[in-house]
PDB file of N, CA and C in Angstrom:
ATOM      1  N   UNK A   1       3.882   2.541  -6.928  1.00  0.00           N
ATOM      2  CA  UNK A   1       2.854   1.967  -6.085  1.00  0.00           C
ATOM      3  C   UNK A   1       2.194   3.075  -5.275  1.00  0.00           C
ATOM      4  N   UNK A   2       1.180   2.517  -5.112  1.00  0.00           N
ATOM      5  CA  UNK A   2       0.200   3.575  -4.130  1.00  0.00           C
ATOM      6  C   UNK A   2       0.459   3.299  -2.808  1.00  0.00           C
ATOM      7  N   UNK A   3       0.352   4.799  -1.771  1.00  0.00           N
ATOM      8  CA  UNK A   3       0.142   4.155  -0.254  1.00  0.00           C
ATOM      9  C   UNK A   3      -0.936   4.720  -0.041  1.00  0.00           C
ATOM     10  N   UNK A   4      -0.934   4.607   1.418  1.00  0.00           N
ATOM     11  CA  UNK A   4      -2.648   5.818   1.963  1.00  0.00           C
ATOM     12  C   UNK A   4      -1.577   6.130   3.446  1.00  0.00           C
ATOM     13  N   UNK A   5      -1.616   7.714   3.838  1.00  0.00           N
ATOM     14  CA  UNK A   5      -1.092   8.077   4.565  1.00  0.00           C
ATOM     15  C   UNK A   5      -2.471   8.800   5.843  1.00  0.00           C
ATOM     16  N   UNK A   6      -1.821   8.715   6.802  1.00  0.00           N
ATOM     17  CA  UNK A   6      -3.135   9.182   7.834  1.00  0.00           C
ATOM     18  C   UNK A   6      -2.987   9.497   9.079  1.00  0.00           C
ATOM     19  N   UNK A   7      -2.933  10.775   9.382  1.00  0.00           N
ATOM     20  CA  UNK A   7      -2.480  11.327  10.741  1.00  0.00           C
ATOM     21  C   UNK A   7      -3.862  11.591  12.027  1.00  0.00           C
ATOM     22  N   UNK A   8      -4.108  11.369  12.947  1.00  0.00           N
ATOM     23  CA  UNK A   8      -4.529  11.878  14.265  1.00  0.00           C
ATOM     24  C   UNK A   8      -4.316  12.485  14.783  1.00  0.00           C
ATOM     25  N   UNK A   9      -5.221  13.290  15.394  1.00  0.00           N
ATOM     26  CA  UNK A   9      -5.141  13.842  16.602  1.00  0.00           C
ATOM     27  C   UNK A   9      -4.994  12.981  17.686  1.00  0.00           C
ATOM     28  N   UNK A  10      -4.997  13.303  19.103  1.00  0.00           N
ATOM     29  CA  UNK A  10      -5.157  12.560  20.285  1.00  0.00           C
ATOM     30  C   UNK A  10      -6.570  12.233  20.291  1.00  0.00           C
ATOM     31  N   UNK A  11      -7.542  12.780  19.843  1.00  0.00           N
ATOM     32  CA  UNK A  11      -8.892  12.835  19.595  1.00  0.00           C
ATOM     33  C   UNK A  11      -9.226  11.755  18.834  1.00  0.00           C
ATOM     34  N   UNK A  12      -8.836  11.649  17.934  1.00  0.00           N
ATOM     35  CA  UNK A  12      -9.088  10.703  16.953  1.00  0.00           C
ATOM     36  C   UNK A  12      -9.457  11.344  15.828  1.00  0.00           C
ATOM     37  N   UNK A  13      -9.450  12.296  15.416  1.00  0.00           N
ATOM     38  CA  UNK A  13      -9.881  13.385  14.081  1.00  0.00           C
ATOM     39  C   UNK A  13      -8.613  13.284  13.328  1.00  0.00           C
ATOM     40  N   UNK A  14      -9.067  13.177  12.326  1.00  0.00           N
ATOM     41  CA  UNK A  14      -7.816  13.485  11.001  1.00  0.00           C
ATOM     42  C   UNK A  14      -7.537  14.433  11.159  1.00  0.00           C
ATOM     43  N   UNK A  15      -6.141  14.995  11.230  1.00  0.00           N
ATOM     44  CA  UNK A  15      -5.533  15.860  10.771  1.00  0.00           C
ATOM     45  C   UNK A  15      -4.757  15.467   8.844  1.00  0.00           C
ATOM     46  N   UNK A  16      -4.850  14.825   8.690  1.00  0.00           N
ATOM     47  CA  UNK A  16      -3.897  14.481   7.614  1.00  0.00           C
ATOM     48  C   UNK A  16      -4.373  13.265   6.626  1.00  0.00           C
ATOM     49  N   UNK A  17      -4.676  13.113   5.389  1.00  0.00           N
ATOM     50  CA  UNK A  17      -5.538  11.753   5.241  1.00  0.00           C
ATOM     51  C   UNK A  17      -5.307  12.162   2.863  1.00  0.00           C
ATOM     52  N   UNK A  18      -4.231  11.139   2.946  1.00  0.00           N
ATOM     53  CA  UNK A  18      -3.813  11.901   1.683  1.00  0.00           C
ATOM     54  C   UNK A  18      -3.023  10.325   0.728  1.00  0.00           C
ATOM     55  N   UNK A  19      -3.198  10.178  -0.714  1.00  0.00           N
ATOM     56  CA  UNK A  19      -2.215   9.325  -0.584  1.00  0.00           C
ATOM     57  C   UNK A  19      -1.316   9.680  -1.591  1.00  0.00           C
ATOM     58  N   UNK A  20       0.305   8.950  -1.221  1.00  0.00           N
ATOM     59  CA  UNK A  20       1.388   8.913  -1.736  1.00  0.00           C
ATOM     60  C   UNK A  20       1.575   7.915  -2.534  1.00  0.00           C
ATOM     61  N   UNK A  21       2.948   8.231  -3.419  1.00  0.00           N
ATOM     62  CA  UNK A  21       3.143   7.002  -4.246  1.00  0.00           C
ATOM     63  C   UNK A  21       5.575   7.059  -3.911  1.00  0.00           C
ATOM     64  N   UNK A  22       5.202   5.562  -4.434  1.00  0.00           N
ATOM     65  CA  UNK A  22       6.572   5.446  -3.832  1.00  0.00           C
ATOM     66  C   UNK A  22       6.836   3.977  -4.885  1.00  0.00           C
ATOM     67  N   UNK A  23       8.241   3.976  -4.685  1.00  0.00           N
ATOM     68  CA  UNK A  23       8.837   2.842  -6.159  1.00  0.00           C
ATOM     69  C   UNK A  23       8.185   1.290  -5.637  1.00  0.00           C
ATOM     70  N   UNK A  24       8.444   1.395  -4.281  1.00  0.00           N
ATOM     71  CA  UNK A  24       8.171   0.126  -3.403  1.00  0.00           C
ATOM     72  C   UNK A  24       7.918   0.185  -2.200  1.00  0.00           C
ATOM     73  N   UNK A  25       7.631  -0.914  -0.946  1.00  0.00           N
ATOM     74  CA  UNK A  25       7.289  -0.644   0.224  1.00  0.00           C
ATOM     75  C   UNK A  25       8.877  -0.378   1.072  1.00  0.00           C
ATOM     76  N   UNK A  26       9.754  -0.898   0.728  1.00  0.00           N
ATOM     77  CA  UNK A  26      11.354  -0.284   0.911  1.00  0.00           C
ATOM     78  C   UNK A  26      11.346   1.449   1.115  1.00  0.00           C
ATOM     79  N   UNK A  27      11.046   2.064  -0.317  1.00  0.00           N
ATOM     80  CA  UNK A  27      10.971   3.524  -0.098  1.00  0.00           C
ATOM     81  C   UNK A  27       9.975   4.010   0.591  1.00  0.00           C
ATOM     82  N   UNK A  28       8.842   3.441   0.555  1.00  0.00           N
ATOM     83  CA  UNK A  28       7.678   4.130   1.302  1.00  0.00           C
ATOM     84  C   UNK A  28       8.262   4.417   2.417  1.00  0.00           C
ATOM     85  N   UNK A  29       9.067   3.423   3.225  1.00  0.00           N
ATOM     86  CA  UNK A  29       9.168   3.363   4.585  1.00  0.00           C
ATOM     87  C   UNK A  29      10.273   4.280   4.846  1.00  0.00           C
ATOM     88  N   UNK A  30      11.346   4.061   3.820  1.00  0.00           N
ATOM     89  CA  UNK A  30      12.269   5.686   4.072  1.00  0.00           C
ATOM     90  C   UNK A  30      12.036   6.795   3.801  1.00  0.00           C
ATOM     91  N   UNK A  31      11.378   6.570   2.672  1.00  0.00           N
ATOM     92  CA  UNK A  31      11.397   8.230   2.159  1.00  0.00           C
ATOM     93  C   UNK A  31      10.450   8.774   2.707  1.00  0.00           C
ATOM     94  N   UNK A  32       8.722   7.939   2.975  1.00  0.00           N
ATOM     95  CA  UNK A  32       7.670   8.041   3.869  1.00  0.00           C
ATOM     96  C   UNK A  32       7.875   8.375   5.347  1.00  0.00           C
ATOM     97  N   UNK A  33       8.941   8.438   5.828  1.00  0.00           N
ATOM     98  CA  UNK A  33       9.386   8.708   7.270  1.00  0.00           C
ATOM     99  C   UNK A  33       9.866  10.242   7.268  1.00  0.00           C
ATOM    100  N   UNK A  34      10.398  10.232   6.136  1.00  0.00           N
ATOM    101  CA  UNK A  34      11.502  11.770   5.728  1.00  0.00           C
ATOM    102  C   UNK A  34       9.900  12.643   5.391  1.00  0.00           C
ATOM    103  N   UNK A  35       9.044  12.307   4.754  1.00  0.00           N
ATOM    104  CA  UNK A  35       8.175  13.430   4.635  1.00  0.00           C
ATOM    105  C   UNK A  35       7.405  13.189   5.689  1.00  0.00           C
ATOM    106  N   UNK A  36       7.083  12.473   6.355  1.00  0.00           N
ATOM    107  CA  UNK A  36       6.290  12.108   7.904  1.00  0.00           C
ATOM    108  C   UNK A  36       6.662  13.542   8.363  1.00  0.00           C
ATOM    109  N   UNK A  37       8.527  13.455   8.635  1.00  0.00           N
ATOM    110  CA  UNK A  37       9.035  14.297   9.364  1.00  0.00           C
ATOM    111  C   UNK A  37       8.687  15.731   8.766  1.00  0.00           C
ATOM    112  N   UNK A  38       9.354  15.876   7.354  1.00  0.00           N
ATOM    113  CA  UNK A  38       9.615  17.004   6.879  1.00  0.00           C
ATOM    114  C   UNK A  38       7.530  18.113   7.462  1.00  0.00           C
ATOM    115  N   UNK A  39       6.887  17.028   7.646  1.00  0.00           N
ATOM    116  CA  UNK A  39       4.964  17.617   7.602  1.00  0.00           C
ATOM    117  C   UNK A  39       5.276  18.178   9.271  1.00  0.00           C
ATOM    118  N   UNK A  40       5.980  17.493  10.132  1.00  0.00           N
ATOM    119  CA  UNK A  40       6.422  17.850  11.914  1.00  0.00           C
ATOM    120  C   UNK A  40       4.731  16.543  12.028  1.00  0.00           C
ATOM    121  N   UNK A  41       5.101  15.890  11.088  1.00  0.00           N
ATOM    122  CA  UNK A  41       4.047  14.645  11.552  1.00  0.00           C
ATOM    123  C   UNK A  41       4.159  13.627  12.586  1.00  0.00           C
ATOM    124  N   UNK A  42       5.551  13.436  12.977  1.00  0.00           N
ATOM    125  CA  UNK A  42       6.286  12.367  13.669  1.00  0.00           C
ATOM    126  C   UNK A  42       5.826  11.857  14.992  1.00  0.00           C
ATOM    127  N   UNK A  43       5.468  13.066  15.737  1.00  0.00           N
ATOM    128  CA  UNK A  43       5.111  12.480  17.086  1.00  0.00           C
ATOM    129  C   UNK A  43       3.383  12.502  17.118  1.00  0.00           C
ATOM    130  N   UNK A  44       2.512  12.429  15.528  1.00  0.00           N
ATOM    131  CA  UNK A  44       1.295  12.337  15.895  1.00  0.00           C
ATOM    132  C   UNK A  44       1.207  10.812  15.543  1.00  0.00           C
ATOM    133  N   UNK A  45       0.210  10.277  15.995  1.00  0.00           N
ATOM    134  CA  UNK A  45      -0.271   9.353  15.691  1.00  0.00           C
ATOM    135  C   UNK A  45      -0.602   8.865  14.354  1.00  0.00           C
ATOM    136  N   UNK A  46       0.034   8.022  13.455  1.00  0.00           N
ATOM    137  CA  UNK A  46       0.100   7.448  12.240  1.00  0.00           C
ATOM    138  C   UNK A  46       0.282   6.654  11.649  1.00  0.00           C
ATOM    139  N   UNK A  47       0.102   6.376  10.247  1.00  0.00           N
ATOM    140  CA  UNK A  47       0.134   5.193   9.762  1.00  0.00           C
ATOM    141  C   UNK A  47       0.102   5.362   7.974  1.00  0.00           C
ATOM    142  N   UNK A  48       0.954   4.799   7.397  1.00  0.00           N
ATOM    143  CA  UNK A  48       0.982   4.424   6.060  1.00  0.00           C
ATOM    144  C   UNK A  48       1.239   3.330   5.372  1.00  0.00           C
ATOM    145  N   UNK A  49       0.107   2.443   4.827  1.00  0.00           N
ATOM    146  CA  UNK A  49       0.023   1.708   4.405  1.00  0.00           C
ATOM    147  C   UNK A  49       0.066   1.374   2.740  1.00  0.00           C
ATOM    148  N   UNK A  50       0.058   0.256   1.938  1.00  0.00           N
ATOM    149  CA  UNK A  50       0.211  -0.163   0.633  1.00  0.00           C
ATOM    150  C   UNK A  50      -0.938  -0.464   0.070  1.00  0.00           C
ATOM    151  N   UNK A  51      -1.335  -0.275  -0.889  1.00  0.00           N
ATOM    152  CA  UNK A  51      -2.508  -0.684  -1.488  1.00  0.00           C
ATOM    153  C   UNK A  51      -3.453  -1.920  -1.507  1.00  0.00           C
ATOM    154  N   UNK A  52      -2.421  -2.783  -0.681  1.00  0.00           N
ATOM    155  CA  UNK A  52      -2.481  -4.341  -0.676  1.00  0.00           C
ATOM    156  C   UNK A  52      -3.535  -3.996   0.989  1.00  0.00           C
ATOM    157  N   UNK A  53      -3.000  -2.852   1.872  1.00  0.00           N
ATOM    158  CA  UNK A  53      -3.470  -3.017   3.775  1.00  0.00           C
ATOM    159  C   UNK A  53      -2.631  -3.223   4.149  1.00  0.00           C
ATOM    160  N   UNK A  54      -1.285  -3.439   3.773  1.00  0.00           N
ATOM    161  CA  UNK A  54       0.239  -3.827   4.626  1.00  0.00           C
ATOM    162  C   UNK A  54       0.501  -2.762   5.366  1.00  0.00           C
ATOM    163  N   UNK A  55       0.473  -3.118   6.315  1.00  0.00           N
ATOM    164  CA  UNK A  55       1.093  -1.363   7.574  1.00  0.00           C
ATOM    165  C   UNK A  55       2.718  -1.402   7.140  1.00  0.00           C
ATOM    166  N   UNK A  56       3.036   0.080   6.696  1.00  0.00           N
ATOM    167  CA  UNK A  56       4.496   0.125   6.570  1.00  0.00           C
ATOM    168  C   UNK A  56       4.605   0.947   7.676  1.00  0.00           C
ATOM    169  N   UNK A  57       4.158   1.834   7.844  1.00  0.00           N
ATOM    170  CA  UNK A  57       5.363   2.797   9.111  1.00  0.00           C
ATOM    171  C   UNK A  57       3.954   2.839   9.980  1.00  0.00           C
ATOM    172  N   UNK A  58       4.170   2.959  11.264  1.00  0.00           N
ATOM    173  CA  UNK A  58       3.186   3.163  12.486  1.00  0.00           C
ATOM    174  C   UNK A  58       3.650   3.775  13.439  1.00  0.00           C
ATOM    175  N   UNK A  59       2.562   4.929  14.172  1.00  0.00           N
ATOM    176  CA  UNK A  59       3.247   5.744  15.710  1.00  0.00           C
ATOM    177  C   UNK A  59       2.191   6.124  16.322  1.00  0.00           C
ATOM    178  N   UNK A  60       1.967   5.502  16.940  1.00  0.00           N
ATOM    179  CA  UNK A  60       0.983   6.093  18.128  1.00  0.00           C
ATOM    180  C   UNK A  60       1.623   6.725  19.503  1.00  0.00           C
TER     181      UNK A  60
END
């Protein structure tokens, strides 16, 4: 499955705007957290969603 991944600034400018693929919305949300982290994406503002618009992981 497809996601759409998408990071902010405090600004509101993309830093990050890319999409992933993952078995299901289960992995998106783990394994999608582990590369969140592994990018030092974690404490920006984000969001990755499913092809469907389902918000899986969110951080503002």
């Amino acid at each position: 499955m497809k996601f759409r991944f998408t990071a902010f600034q405090p600004t509101g400018e993309v830093i990050l705007d890319e999409d992933w693929e993952f078995e299901n919305d289960h992995e998106a949300k783990t394994a999608g957290a582990e590369k969140i982290a592994s990018l030092e994406l974690s404490e920006a503002t984000h969001r990755l969603v499913n092809s469907e618009g389902k918000l899986i992981l969110f951080h503002s």
